[in-house]
Protein backbone atom coordinates (compact mmCIF):
# COMPACT_ATOMS: atom_id res chain seq x y z
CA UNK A 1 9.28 -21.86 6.70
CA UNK A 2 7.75 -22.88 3.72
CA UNK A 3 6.25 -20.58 0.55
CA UNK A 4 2.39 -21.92 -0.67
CA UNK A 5 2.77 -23.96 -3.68
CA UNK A 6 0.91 -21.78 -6.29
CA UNK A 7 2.67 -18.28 -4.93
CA UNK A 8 5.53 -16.52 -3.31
CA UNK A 9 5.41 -14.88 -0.21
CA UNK A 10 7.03 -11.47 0.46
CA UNK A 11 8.43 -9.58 3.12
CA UNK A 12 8.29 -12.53 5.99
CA UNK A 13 9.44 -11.31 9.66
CA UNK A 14 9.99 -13.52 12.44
CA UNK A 15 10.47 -12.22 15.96
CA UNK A 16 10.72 -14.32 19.22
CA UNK A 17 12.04 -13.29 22.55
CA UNK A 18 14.92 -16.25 23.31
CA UNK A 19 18.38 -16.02 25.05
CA UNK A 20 20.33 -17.65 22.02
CA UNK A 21 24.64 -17.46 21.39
CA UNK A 22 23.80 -18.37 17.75
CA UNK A 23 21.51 -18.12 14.91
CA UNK A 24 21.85 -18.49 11.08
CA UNK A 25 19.32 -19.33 8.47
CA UNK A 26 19.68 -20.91 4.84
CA UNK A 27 17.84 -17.78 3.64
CA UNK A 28 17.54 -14.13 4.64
CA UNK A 29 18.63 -12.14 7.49
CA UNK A 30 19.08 -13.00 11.31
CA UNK A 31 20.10 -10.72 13.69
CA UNK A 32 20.28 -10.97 17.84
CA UNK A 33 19.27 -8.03 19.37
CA UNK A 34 18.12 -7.15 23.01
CA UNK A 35 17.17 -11.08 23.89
CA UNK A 36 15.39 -11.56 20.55
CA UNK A 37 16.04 -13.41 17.70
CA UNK A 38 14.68 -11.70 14.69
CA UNK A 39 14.42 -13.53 11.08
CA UNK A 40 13.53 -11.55 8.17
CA UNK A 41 12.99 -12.99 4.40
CA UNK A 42 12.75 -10.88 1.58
CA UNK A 43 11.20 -13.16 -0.90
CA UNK A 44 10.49 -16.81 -1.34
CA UNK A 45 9.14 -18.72 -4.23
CA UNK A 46 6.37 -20.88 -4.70
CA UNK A 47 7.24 -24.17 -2.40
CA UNK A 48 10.79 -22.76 -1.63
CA UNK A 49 11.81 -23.74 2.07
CA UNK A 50 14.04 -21.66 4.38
CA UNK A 51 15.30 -22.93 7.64
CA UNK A 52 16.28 -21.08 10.96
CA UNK A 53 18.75 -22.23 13.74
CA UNK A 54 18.81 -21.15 16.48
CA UNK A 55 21.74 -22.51 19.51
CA UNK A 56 21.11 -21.29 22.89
């Protein structure tokens, strides 16, 4: 995930329905619950990157 340039982005919430062992991300919260892998990010500043793993 990557902020636009010229502004941050707020309150980002990923949700997918996997079957993973594993997942961690360089920013924000992951959790594994009931066969989905949900990502949340708080804040991210203009052209800031976060990155998600996910190991099934």
């Amino acid at each position: 995930m990557r902020a636009p340039r010229l502004r941050e982005l707020r309150n980002f919430r990923y949700e997918k329905a996997i079957n993973a062992v594993d997942a961690r991300a360089t920013k924000g919260k992951v959790a594994i619950e009931d066969g989905k892998v949900i990502w949340e990010i708080d804040k991210l500043e203009p052209g800031e990157e976060a990155f998600l793993q996910v190991i099934l």
